[in-house]
Protein backbone atom coordinates (compact mmCIF):
# COMPACT_ATOMS: atom_id res chain seq x y z
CA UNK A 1 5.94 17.89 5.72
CA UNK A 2 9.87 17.34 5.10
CA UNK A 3 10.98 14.27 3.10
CA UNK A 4 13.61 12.47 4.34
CA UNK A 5 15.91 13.66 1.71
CA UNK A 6 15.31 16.98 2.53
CA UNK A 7 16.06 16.39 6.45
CA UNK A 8 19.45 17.81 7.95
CA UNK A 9 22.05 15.34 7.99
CA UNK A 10 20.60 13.03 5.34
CA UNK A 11 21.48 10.11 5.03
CA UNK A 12 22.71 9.68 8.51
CA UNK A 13 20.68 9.40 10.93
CA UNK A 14 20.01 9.84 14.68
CA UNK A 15 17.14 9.04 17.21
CA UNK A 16 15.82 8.60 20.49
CA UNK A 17 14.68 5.48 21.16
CA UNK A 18 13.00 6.55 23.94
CA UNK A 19 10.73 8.80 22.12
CA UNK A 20 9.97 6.18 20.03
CA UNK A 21 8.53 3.90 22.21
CA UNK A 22 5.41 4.50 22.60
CA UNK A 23 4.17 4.92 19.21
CA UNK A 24 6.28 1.51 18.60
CA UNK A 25 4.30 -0.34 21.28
CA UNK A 26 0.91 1.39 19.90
CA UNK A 27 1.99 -0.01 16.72
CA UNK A 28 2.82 -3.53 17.59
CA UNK A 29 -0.98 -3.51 19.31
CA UNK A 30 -2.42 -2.69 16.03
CA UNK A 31 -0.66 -5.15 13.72
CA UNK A 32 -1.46 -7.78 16.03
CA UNK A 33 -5.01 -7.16 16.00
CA UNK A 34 -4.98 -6.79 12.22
CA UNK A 35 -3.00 -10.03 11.98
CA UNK A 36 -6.14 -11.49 14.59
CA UNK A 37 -8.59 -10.27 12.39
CA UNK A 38 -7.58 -10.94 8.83
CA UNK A 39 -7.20 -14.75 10.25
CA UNK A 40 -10.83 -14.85 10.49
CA UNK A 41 -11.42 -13.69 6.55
CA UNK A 42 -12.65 -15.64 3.97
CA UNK A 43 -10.38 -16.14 0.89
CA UNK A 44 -12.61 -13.55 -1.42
CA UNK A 45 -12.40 -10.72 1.45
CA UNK A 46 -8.75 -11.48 2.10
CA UNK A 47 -7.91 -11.05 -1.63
CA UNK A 48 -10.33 -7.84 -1.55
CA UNK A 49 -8.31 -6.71 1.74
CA UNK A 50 -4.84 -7.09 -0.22
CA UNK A 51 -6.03 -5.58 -3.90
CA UNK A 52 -7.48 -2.81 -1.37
CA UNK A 53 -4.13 -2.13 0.24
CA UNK A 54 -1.94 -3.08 -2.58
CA UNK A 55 -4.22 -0.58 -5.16
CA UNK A 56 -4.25 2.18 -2.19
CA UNK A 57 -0.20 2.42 -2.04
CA UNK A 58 -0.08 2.90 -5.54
CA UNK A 59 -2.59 5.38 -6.39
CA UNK A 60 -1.00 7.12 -3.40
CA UNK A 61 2.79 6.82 -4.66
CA UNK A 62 1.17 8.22 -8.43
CA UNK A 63 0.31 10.93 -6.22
CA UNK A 64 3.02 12.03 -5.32
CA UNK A 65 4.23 11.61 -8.40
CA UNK A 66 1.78 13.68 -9.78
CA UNK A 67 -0.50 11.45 -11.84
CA UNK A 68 -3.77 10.71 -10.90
CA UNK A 69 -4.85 7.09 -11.79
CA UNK A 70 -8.38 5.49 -12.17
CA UNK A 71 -8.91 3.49 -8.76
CA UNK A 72 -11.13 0.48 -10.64
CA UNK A 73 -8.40 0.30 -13.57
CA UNK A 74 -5.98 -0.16 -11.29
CA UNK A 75 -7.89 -2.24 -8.82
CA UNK A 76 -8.94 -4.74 -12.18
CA UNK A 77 -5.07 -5.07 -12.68
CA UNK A 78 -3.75 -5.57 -9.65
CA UNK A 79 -6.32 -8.54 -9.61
CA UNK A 80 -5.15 -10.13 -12.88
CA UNK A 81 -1.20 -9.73 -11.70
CA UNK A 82 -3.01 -11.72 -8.62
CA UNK A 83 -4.30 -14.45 -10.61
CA UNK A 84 -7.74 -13.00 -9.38
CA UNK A 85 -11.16 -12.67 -11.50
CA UNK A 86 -11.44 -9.33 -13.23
CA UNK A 87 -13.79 -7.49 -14.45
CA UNK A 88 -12.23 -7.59 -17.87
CA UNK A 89 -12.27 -3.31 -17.99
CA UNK A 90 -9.91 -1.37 -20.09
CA UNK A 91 -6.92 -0.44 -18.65
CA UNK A 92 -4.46 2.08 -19.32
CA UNK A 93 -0.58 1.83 -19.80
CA UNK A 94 -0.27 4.03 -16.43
CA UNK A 95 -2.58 1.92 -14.59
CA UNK A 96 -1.65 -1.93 -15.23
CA UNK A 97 2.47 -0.62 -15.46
CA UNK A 98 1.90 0.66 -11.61
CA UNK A 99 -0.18 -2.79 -10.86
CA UNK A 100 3.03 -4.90 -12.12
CA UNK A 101 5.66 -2.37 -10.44
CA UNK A 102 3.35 -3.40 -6.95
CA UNK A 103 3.00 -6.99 -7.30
């Protein structure tokens, strides 16, 4: 894969909207249904849905970044930056720094 920075012609940018389209329209299809579906949650699955995404994008950007983080560490602190119960764990500098970059 290419990173954008690493793309001809970066920073400026061309496309065809054309192309685009379809996946846009797929898109917009999902996101509703999501939207559908999360209105039907209960508050304690809805916060579990958004530590779950929330705790996903950072252990993902870490990645990238090259450090690997403990999932429940940074699950546990992503919850207390939420105002959430916690399982009152340990957790690292690494792991509840990402948590308060994310929230």
């Amino acid at each position: 894969m290419v990173w954008n920075w690493q793309q001809p012609g970066w920073p400026n940018f061309t496309w065809d909207k054309t192309r685009l389209a379809q996946a846009e329209q797929q898109f917009l299809i999902g996101a509703g249904t999501l939207v559908g579906a999360v209105k039907h949650l209960g508050v304690e699955e809805h916060n579990q849905i958004t530590v779950e995404a929330i705790s996903t994008e950072a252990l993902t950007t870490s990645e990238i970044e090259g450090e690997i983080l403990d999932r429940a560490s940074v699950q546990s602190s992503i919850r207390k930056q939420l105002g959430l119960a916690t399982d009152n764990r340990r957790v690292g500098p690494a792991e509840r720094g990402i948590a308060e970059m994310m929230v």
